[in-house]
C-alpha atoms as a PDB file:
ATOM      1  CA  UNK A   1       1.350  -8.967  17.515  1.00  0.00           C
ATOM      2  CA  UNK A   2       1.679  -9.046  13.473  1.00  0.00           C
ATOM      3  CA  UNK A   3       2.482  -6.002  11.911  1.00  0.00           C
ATOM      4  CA  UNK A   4      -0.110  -5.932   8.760  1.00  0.00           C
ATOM      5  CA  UNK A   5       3.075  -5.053   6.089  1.00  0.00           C
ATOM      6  CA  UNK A   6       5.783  -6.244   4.531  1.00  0.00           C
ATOM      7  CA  UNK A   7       7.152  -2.971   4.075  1.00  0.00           C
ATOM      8  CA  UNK A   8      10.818  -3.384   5.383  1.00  0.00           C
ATOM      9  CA  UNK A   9      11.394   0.351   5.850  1.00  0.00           C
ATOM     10  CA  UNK A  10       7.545   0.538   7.822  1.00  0.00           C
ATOM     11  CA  UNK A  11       8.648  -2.800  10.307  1.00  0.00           C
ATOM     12  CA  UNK A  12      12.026  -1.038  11.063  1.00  0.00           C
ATOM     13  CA  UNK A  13      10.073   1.823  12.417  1.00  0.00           C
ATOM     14  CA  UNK A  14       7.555   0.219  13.742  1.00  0.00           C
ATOM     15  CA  UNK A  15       9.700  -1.958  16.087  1.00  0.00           C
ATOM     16  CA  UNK A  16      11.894   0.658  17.437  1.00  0.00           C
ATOM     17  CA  UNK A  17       9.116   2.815  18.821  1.00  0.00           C
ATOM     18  CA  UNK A  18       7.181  -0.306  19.825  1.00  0.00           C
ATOM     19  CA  UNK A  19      10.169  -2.101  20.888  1.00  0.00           C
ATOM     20  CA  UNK A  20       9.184  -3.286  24.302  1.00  0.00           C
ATOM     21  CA  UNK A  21       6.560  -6.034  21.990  1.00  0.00           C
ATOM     22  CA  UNK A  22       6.916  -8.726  20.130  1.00  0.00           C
ATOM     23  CA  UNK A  23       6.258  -7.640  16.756  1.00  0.00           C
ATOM     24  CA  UNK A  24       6.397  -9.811  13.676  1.00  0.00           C
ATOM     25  CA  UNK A  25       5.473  -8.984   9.714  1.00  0.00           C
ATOM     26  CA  UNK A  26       3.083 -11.044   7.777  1.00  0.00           C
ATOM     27  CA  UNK A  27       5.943 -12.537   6.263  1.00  0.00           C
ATOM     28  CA  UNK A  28       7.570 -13.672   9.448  1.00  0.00           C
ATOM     29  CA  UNK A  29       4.480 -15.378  10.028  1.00  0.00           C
ATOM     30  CA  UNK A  30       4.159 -16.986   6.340  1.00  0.00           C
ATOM     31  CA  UNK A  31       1.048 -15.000   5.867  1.00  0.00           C
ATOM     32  CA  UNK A  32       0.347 -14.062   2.501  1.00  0.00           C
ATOM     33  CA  UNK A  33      -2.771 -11.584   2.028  1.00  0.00           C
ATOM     34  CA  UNK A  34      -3.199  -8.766  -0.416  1.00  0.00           C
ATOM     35  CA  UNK A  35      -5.929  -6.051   1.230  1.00  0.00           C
ATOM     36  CA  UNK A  36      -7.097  -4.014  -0.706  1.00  0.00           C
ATOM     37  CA  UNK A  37      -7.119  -0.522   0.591  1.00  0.00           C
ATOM     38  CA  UNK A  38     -10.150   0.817  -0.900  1.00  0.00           C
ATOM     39  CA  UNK A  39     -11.869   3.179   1.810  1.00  0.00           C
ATOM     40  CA  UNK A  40     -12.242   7.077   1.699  1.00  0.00           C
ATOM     41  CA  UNK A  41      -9.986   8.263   4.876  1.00  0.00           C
ATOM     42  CA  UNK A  42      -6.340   6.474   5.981  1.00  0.00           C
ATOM     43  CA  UNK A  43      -8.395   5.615   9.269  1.00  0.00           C
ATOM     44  CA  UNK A  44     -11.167   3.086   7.607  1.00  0.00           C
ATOM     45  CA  UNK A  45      -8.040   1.562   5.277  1.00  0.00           C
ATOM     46  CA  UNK A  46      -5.906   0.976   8.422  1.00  0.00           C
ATOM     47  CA  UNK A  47      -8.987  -0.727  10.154  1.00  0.00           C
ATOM     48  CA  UNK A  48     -10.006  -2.814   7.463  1.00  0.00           C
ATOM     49  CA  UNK A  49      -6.206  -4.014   7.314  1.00  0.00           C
ATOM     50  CA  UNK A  50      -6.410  -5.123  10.612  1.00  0.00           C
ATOM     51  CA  UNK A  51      -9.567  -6.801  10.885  1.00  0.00           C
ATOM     52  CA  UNK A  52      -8.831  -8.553   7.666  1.00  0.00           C
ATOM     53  CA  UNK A  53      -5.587  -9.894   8.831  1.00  0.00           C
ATOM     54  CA  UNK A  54      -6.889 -10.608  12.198  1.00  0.00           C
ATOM     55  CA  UNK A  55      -9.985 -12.588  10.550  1.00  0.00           C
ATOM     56  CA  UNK A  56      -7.033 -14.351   8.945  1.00  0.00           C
ATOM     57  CA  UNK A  57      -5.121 -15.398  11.338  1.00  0.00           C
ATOM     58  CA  UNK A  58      -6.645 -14.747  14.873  1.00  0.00           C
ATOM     59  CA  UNK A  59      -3.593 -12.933  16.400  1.00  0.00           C
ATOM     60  CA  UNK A  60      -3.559  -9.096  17.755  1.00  0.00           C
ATOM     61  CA  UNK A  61      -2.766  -6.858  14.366  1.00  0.00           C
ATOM     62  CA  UNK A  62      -1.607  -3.753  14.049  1.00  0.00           C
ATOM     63  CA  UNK A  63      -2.570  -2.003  10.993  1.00  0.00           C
ATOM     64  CA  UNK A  64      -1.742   1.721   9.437  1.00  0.00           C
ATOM     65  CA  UNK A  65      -2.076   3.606   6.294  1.00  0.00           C
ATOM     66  CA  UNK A  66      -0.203   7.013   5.889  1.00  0.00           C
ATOM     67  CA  UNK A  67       0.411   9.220   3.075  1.00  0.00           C
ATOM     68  CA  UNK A  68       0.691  12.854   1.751  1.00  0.00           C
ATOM     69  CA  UNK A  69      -1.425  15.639   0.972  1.00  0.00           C
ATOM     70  CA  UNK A  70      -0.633  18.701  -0.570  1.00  0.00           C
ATOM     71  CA  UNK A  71      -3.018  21.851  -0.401  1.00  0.00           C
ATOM     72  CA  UNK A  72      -2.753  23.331  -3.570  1.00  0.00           C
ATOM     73  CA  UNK A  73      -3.413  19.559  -5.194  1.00  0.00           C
ATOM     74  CA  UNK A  74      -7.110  19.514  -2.923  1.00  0.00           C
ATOM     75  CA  UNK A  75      -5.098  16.876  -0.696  1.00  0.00           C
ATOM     76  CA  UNK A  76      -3.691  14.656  -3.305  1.00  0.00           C
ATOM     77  CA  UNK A  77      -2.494  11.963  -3.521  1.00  0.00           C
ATOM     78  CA  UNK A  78      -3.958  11.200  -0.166  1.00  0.00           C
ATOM     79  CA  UNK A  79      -5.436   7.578   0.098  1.00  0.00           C
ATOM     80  CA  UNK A  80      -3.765   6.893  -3.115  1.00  0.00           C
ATOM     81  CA  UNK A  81      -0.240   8.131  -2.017  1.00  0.00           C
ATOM     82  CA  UNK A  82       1.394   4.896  -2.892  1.00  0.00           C
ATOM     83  CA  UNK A  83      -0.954   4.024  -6.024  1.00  0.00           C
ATOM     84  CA  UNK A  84      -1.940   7.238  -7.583  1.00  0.00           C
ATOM     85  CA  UNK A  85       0.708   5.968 -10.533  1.00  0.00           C
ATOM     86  CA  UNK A  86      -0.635   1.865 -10.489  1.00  0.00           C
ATOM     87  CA  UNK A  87       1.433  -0.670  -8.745  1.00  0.00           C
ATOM     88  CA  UNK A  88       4.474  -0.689 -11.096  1.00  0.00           C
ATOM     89  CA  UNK A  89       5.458   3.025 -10.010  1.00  0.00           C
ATOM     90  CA  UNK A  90       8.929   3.340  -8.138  1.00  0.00           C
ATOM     91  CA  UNK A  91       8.890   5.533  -5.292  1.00  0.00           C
ATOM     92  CA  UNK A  92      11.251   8.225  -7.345  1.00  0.00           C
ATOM     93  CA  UNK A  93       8.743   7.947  -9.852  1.00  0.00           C
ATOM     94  CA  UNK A  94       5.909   9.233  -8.086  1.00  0.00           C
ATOM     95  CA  UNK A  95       8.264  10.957  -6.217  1.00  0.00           C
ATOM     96  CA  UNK A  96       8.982  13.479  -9.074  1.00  0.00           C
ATOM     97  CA  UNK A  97       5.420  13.321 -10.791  1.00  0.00           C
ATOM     98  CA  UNK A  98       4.075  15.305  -7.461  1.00  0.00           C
ATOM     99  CA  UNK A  99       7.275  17.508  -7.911  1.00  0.00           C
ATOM    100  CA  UNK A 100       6.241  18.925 -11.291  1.00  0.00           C
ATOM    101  CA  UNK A 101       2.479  19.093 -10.378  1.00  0.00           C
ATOM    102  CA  UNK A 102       3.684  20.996  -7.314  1.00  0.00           C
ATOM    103  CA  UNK A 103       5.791  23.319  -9.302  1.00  0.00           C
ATOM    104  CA  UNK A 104       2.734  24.660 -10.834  1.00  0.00           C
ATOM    105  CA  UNK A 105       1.530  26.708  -8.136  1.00  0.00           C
ATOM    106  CA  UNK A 106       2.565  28.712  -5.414  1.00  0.00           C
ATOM    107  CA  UNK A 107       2.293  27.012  -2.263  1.00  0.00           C
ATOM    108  CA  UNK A 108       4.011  23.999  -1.795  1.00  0.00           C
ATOM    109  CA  UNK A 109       2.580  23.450   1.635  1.00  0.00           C
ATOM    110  CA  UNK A 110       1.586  19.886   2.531  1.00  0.00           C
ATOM    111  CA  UNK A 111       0.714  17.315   5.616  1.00  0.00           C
ATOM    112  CA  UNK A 112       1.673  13.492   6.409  1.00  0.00           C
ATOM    113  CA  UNK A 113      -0.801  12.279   7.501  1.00  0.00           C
ATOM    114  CA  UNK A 114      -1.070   8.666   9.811  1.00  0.00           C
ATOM    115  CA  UNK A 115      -3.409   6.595  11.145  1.00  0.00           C
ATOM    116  CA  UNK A 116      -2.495   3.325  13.229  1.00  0.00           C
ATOM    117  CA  UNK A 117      -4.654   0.781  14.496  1.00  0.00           C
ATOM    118  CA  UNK A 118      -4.565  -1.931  17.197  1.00  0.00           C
ATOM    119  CA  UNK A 119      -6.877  -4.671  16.975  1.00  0.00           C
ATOM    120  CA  UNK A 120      -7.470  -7.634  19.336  1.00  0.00           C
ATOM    121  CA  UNK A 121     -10.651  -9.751  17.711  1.00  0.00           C
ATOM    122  CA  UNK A 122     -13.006  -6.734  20.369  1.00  0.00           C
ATOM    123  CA  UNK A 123     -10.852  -3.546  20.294  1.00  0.00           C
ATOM    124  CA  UNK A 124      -9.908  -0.721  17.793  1.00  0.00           C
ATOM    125  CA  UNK A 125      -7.204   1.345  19.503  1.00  0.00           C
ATOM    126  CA  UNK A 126      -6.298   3.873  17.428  1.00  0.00           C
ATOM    127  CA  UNK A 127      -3.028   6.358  17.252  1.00  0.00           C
ATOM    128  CA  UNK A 128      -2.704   9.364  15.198  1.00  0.00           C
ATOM    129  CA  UNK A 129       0.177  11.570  13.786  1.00  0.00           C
ATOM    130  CA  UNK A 130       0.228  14.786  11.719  1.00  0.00           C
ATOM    131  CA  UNK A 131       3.548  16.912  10.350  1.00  0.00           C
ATOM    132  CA  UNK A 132       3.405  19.970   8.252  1.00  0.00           C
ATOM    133  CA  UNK A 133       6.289  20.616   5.802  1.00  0.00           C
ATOM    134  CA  UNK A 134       6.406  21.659   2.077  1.00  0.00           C
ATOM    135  CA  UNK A 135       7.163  19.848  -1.102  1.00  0.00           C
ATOM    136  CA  UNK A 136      10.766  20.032  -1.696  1.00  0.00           C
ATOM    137  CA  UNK A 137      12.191  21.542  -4.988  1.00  0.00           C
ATOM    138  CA  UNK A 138      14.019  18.045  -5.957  1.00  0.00           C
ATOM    139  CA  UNK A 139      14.626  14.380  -4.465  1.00  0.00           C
ATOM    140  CA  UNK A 140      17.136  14.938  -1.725  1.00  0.00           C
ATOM    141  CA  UNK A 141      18.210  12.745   1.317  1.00  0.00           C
ATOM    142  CA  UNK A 142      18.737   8.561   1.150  1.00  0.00           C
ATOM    143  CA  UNK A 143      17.748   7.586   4.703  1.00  0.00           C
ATOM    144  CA  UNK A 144      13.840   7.166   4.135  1.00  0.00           C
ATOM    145  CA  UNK A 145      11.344   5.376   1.703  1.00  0.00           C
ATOM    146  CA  UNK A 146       7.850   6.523  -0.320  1.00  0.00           C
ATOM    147  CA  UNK A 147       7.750  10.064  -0.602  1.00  0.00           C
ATOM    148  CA  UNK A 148      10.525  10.686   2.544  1.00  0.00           C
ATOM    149  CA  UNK A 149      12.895  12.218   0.227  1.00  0.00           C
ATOM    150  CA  UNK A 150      10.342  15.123  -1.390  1.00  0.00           C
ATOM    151  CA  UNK A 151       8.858  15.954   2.125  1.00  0.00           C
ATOM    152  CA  UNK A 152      10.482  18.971   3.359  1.00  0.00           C
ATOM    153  CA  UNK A 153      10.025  19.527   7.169  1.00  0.00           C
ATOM    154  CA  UNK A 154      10.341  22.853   8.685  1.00  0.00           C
ATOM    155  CA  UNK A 155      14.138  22.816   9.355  1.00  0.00           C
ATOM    156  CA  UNK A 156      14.877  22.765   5.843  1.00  0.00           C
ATOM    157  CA  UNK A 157      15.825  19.010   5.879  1.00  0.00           C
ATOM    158  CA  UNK A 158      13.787  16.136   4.089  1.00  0.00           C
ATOM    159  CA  UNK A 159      12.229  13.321   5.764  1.00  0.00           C
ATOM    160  CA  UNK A 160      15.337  11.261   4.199  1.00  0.00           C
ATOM    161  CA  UNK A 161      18.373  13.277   5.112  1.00  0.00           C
ATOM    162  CA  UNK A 162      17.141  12.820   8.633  1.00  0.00           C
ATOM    163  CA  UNK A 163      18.920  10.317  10.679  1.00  0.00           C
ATOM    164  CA  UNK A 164      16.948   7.433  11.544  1.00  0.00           C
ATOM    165  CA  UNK A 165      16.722   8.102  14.943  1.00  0.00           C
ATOM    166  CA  UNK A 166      15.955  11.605  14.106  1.00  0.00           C
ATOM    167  CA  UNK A 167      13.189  10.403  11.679  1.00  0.00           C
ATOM    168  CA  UNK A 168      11.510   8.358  14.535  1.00  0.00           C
ATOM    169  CA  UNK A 169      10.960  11.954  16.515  1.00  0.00           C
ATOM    170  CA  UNK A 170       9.335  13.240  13.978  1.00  0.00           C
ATOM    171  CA  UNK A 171       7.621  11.326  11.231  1.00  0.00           C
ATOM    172  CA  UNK A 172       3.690  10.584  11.393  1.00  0.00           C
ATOM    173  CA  UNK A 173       3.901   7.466  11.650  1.00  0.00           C
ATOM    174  CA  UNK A 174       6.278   7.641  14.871  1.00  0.00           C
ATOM    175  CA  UNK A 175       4.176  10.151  16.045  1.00  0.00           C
ATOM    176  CA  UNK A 176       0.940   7.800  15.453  1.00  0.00           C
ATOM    177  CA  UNK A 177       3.124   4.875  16.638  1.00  0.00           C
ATOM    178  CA  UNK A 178       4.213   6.822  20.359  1.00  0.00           C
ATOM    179  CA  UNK A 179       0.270   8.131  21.052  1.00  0.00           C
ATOM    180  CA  UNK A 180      -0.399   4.298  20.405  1.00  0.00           C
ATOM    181  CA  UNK A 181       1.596   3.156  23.096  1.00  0.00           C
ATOM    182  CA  UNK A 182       0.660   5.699  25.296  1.00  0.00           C
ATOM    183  CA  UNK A 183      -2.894   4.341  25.092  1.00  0.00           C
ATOM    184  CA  UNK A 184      -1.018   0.939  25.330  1.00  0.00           C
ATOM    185  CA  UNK A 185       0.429   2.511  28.400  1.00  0.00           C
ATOM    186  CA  UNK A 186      -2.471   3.350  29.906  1.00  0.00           C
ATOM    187  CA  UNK A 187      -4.957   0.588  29.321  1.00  0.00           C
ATOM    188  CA  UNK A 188      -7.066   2.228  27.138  1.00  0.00           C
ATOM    189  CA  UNK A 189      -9.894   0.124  25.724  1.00  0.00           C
ATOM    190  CA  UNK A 190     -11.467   0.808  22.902  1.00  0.00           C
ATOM    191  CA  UNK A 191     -11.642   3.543  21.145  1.00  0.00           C
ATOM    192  CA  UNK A 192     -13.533   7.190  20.086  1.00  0.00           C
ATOM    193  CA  UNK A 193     -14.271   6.270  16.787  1.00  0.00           C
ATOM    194  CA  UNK A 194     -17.725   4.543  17.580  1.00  0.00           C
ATOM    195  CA  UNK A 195     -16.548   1.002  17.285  1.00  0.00           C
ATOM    196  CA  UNK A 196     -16.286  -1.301  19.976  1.00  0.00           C
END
């Protein structure tokens, strides 16, 4: 199956949760495409990534889009989690941005949110993770990527001072990622979404 990324940090995960398939990244397969992730909800952007790169290549894709919402921003940055500052944005960057917005208010409550999608040329399958945590006071922790190192789970630790391992309990995407394979697991066809 490709993986629809060339996010190193993303593949890594991806593969050890998924580890009993043979997973390779668009660049593994020479595959250059550039989707644009334009749709309202993380669950239309991570279907339109894989049907776009399946259209493109004709090979089982699996597809996600992620990203963070804090309450007292209405849910920002949401969608645009990874562009709410344009492409040339670092990670710390944005990183500290939502850090100063956050220290505006009160509650510094937020979600990670992920969506993953498996598609075969017929079938969405879809897997889904949530965590809760807060917005951390400053950039801590080195073991993560995006905004890892500003979300703050309930044990006090970021999503980067966790241990990989550790991280691939508890992330949304390794959440998403394990109720993927159990549908994997199970056979599951299709999906609830209302596309077949």
């Amino acid at each position: 199956m490709i993986v629809a990324t060339n996010n190193e940090g993303k593949l890594k995960e991806i593969k050890s949760i998924l580890k009993d398939y043979d997973l390779y990244s668009l660049k593994e397969k020479n595959i250059s495409i550039d989707v644009v992730e334009d749709k309202d909800t993380f669950l239309d952007n991570a279907k339109k990534k894989a049907l776009e790169v399946y259209e493109a290549t004709h090979e089982n894709t699996i597809a996600d889009d992620s990203g963070l919402c804090i309450n007292s921003l209405n849910g920002f940055p949401g969608v645009m989690t990874h562009r709410f500052l344009g492409d040339a944005a670092s990670d710390r960057e944005r990183n500290e941005y939502l850090i100063k917005e956050v220290n505006k208010y009160k509650d510094r409550s937020a979600s990670v949110i992920c969506d993953i999608v498996y598609y075969d040329g017929n079938n969405f399958i879809v897997g889904e993770g949530k965590i809760d945590g807060i917005i951390a006071r400053e950039c801590r922790g080195t073991n993560g990527f995006g905004f890892d190192e500003i979300f703050e789970l309930p044990n006090g630790l970021t999503l980067a001072e966790l241990l990989p391992n550790e991280k691939n309990k508890k992330s949304a995407r390794s959440l998403a990622l394990i109720h993927l394979k159990e549908k994997f697991d199970n056979n599951v066809k299709g999906e609830e979404y209302g596309i077949k």
